[in-house]
N, C-alpha and C. Protein backbone atom coordinates (compact mmCIF):
# COMPACT_ATOMS: atom_id res chain seq x y z
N UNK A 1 137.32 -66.87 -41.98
CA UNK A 1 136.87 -65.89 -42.92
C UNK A 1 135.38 -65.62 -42.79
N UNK A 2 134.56 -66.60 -42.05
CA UNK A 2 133.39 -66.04 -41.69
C UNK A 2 133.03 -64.90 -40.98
N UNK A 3 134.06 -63.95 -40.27
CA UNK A 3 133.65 -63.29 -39.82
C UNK A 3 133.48 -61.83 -41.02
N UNK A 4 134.36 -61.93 -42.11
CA UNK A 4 134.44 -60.76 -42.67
C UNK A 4 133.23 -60.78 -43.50
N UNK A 5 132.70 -59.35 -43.91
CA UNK A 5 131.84 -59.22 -44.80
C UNK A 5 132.12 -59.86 -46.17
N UNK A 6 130.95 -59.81 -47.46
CA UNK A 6 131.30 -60.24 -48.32
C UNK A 6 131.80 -59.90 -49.64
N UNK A 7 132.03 -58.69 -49.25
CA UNK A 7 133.17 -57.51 -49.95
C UNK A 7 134.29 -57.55 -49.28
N UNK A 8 134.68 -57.81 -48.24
CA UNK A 8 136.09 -57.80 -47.78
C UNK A 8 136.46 -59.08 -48.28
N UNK A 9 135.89 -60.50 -48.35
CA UNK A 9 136.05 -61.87 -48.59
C UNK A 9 136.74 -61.56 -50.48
N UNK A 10 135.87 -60.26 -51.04
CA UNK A 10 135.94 -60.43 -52.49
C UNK A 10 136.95 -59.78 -52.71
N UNK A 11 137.61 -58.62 -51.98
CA UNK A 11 138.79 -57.71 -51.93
C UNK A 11 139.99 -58.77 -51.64
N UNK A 12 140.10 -59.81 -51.00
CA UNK A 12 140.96 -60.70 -51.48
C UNK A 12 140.99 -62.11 -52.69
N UNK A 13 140.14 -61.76 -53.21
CA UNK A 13 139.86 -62.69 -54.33
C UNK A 13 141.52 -62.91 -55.29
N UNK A 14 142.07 -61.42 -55.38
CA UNK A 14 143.36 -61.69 -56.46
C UNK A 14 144.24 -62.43 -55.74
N UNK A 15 144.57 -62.01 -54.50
CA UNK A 15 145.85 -61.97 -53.60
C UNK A 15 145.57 -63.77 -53.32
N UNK A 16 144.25 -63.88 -52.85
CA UNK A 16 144.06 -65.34 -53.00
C UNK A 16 144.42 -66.62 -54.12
N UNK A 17 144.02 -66.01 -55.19
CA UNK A 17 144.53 -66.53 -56.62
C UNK A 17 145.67 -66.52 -56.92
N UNK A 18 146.87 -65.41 -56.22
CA UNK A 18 148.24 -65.26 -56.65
C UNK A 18 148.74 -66.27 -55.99
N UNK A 19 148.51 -66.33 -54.16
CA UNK A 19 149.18 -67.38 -53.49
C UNK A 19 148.91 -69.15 -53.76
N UNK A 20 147.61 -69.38 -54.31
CA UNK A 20 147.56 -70.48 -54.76
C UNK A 20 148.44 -71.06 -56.27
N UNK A 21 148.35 -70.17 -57.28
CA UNK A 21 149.26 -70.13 -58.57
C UNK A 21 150.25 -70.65 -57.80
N UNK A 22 151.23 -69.60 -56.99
CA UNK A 22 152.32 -69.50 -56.25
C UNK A 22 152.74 -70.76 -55.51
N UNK A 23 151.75 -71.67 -54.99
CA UNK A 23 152.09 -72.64 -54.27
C UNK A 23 152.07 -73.97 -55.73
N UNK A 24 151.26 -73.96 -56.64
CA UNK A 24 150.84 -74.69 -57.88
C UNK A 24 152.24 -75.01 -58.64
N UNK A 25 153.41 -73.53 -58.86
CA UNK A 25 154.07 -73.39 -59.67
C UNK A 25 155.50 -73.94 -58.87
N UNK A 26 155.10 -74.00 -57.15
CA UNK A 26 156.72 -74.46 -56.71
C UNK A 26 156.60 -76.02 -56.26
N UNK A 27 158.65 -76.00 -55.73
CA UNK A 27 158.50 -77.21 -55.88
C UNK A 27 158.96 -77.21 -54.33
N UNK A 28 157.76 -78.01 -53.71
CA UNK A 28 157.89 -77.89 -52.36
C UNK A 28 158.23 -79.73 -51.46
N UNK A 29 158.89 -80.40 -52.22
CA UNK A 29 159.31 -81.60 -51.62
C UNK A 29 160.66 -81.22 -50.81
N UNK A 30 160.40 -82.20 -49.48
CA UNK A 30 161.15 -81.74 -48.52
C UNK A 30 162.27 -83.01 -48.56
N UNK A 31 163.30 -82.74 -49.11
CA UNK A 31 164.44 -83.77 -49.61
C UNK A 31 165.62 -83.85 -47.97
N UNK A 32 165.43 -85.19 -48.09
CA UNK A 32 167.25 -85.77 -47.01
C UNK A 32 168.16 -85.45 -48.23
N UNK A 33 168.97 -84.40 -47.66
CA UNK A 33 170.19 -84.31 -48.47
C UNK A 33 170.97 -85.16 -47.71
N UNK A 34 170.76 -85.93 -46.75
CA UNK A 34 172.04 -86.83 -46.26
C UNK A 34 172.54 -88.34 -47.23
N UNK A 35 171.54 -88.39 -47.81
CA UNK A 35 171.88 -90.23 -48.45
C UNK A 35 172.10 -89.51 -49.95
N UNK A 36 173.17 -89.96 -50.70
CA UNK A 36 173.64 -89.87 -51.98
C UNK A 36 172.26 -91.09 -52.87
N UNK A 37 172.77 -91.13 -53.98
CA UNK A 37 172.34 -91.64 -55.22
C UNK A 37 173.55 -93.30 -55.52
N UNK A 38 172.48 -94.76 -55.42
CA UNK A 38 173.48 -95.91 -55.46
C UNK A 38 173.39 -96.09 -53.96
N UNK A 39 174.78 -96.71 -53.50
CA UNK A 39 174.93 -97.48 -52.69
C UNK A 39 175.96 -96.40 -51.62
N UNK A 40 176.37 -95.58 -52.47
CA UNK A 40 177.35 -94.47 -51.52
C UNK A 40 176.42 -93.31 -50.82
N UNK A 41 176.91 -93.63 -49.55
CA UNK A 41 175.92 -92.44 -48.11
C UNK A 41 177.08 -91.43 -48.50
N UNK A 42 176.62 -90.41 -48.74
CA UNK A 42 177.66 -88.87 -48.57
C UNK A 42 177.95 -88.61 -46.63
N UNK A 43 177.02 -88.48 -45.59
CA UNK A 43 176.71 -88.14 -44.73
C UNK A 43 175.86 -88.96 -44.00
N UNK A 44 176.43 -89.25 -42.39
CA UNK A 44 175.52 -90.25 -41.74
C UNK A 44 174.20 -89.23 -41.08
N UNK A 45 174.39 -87.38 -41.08
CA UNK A 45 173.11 -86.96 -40.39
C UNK A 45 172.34 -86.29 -41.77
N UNK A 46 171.41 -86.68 -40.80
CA UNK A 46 169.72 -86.04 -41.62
C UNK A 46 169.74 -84.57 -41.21
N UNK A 47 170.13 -83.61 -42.23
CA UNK A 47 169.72 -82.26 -42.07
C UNK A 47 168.75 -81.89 -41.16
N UNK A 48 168.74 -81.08 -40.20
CA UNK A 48 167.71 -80.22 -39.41
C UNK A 48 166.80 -79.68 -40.14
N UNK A 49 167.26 -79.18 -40.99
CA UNK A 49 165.71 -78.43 -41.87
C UNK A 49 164.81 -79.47 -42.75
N UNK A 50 165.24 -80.82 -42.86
CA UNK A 50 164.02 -81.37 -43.21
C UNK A 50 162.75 -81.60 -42.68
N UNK A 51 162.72 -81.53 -41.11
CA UNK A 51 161.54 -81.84 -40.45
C UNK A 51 160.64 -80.17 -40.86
N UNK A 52 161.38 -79.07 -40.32
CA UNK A 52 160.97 -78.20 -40.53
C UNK A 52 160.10 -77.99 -41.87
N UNK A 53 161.21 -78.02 -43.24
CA UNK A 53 160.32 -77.80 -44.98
C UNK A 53 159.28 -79.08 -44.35
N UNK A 54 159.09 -80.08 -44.32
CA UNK A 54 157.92 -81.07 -44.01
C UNK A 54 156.79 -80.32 -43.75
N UNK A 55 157.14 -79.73 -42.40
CA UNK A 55 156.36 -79.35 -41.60
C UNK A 55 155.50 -77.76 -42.00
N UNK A 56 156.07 -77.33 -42.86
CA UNK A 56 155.82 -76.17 -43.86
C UNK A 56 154.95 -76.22 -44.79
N UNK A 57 155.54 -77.43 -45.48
CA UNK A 57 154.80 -77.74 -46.37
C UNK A 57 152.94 -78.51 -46.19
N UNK A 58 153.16 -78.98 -45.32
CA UNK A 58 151.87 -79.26 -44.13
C UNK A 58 150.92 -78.15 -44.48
N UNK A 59 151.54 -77.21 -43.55
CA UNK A 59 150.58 -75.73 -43.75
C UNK A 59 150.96 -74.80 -45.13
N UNK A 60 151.40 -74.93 -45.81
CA UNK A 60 151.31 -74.79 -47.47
C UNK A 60 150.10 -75.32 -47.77
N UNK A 61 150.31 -77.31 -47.88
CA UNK A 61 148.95 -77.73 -48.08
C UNK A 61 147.73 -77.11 -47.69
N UNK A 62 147.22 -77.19 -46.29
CA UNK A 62 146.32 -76.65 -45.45
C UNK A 62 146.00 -75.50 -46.33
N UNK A 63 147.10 -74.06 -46.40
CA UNK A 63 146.22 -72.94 -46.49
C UNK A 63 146.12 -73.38 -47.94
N UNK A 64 146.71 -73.80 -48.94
CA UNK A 64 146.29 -74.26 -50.48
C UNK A 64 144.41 -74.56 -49.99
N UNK A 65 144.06 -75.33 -49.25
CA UNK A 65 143.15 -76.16 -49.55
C UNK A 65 141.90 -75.17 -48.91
N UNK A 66 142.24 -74.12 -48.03
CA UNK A 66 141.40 -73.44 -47.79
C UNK A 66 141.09 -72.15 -48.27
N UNK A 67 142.53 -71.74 -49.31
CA UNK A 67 142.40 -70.80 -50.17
C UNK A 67 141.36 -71.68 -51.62
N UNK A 68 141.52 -72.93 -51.59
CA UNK A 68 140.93 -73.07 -53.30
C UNK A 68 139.23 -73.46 -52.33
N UNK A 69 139.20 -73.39 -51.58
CA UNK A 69 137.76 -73.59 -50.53
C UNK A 69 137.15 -72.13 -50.53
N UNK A 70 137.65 -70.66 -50.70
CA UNK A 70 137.52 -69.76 -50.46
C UNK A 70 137.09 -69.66 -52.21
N UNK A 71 137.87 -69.53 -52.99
CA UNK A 71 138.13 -69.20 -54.28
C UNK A 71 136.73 -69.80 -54.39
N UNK A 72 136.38 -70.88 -54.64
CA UNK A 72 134.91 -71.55 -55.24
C UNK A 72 133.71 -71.18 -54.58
N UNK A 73 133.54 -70.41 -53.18
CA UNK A 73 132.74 -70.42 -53.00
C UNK A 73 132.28 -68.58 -53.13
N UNK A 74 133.31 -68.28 -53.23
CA UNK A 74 133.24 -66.76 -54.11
C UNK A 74 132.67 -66.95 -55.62
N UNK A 75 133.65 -67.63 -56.04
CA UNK A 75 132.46 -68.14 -57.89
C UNK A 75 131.35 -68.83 -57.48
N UNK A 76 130.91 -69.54 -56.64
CA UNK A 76 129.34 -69.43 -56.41
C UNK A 76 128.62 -68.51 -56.35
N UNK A 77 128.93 -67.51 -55.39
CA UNK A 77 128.37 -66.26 -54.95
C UNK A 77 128.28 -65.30 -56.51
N UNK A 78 129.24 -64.86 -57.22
CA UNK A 78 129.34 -64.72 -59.11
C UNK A 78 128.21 -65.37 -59.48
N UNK A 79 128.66 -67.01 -59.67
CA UNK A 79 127.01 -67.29 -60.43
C UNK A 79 126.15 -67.29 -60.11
N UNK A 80 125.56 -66.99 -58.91
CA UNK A 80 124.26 -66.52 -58.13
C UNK A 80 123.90 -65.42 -58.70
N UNK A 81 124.97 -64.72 -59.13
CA UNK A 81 124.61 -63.08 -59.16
C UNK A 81 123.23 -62.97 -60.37
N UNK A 82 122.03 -62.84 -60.24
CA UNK A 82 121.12 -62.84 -61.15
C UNK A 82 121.53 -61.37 -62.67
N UNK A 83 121.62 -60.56 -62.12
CA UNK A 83 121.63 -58.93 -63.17
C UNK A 83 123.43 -59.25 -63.74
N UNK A 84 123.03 -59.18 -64.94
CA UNK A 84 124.28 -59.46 -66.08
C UNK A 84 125.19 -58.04 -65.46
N UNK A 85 124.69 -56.89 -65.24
CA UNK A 85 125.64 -56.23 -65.16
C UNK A 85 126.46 -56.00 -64.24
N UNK A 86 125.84 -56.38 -62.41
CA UNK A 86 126.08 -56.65 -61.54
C UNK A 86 127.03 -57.72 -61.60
N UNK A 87 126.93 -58.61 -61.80
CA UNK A 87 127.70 -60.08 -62.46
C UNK A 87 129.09 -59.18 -63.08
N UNK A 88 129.09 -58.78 -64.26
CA UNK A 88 130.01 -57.93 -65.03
C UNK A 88 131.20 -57.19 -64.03
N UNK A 89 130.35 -56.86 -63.33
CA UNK A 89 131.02 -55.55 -62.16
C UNK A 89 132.09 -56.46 -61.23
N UNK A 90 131.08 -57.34 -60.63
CA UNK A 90 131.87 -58.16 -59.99
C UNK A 90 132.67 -58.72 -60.20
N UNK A 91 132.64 -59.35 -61.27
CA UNK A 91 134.13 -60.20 -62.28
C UNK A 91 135.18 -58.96 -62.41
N UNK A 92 135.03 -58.24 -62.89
CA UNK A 92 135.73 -56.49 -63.59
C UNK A 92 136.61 -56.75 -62.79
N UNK A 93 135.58 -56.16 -61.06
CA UNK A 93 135.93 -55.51 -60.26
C UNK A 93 137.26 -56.39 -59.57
N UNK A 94 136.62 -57.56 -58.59
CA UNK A 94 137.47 -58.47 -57.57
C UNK A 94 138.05 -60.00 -58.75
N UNK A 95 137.84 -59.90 -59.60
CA UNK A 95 138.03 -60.89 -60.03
C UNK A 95 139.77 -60.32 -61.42
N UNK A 96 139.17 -59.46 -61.67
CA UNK A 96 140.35 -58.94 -62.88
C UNK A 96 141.30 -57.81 -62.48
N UNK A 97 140.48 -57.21 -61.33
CA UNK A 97 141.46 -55.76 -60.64
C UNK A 97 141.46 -54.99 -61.55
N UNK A 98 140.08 -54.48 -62.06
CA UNK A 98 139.89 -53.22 -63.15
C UNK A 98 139.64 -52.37 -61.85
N UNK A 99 139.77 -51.21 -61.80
CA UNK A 99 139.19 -50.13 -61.09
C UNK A 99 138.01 -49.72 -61.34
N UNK A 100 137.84 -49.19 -60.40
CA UNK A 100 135.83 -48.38 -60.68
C UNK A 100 135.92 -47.39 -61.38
N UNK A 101 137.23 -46.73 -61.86
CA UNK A 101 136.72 -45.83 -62.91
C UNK A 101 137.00 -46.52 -64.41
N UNK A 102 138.00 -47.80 -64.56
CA UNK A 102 137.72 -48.34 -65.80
C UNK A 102 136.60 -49.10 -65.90
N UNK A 103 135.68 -49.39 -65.14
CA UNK A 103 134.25 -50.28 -65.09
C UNK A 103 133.23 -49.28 -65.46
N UNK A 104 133.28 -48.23 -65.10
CA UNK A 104 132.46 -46.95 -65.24
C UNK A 104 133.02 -46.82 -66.61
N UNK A 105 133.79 -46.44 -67.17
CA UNK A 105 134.48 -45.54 -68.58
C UNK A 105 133.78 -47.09 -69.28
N UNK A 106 133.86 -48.13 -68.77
CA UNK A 106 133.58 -49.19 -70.24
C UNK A 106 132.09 -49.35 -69.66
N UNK A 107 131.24 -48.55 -68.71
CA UNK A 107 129.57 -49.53 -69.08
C UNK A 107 128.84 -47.49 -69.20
N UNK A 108 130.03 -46.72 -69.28
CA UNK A 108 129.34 -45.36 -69.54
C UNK A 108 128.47 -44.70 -68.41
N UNK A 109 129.28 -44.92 -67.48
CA UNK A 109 128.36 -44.88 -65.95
C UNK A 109 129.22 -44.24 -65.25
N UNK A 110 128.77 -43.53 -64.41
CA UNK A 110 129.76 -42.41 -63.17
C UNK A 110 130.49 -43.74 -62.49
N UNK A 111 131.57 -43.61 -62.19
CA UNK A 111 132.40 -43.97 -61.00
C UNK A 111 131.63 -44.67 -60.27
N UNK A 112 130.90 -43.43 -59.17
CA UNK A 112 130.01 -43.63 -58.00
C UNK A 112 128.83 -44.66 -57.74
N UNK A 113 128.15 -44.60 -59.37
CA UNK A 113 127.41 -45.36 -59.66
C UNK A 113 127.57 -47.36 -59.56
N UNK A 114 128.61 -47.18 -60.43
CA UNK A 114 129.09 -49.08 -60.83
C UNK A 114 129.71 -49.38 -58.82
N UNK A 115 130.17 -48.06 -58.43
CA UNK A 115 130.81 -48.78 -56.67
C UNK A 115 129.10 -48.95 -56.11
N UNK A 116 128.66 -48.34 -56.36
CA UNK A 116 127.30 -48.40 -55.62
C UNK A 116 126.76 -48.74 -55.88
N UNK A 117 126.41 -49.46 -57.13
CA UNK A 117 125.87 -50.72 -57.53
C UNK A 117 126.27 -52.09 -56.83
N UNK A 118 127.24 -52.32 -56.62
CA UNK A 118 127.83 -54.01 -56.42
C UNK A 118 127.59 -53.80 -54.75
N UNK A 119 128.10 -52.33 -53.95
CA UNK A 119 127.65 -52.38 -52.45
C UNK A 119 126.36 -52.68 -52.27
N UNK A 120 125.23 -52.38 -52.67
CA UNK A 120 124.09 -52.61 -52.80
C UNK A 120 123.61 -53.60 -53.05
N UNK A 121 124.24 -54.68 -53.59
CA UNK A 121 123.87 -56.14 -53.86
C UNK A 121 124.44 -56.74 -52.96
N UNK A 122 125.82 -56.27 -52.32
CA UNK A 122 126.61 -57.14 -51.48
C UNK A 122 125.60 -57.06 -50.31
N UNK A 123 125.30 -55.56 -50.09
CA UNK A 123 124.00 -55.87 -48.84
C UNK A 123 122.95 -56.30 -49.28
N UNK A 124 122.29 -56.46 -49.93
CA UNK A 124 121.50 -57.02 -49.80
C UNK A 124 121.29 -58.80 -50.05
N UNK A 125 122.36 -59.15 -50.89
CA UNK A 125 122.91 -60.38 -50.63
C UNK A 125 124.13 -61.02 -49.92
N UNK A 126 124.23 -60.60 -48.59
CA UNK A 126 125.44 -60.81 -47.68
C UNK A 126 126.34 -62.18 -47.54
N UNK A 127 125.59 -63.44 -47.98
CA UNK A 127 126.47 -64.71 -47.69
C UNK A 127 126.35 -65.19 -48.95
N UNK A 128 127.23 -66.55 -48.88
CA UNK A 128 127.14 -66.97 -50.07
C UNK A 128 126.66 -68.41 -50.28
N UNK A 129 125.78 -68.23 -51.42
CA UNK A 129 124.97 -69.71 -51.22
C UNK A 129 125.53 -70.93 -51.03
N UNK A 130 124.92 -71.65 -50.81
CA UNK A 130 125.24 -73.27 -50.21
C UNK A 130 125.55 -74.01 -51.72
């Protein structure tokens, strides 16, 4: 993700937040349905798809850990943001999925203005602090 700017990084801010929820809310243990419950075996083979869900779940983990690695260092970059309204915009904007014309209609500002406000900070503050 280093290569993308830091408006494209923020344009996935939701989609980022959905797939982590998404991984939070399931239940991703990779079960032998071959051995019963007690002392009775149902089946002497180990399903094929257990190595596989294992192995899934692997990279589940992984991208979990580099999506909630992404997520925090975007809310760094937020609380860096010095100008309350800039700050405002940004939350609105990538953080709640208001549009630029409901950010504009609630701070009484053209459209054009509140988008060209936050581009203007994104350039001129391009990475995100340490």
């Amino acid at each position: 993700m280093t290569n993308q700017t830091i408006q494209n990084r923020f344009e996935n801010y939701l989609k980022i937040q959905k797939r982590m929820s998404e991984y939070e809310q399931g239940d991703y243990t990779a079960y032998i349905p071959s051995t019963g419950f007690g002392t009775a075996v149902q089946s002497g083979k180990v399903s094929d798809i257990t190595p596989a869900l294992a192995i899934n779940n692997l990279e589940l983990q992984e991208q979990y850990c580099q999506d909630k690695a992404e997520i925090e260092a975007l809310n760094r970059y937020i609380n860096s943001i010095f100008d309350a309204e800039t700050k405002e915009i940004c939350i609105l904007k990538y953080c709640r999925g208001w549009s630029w014309n409901q950010i504009a209609r609630r701070n009484n500002q053209e459209r054009t203005t509140v988008s060209k406000k936050i581009k203007r900070h994104f350039k001129k503050f391009p990475t995100i602090p340490v």
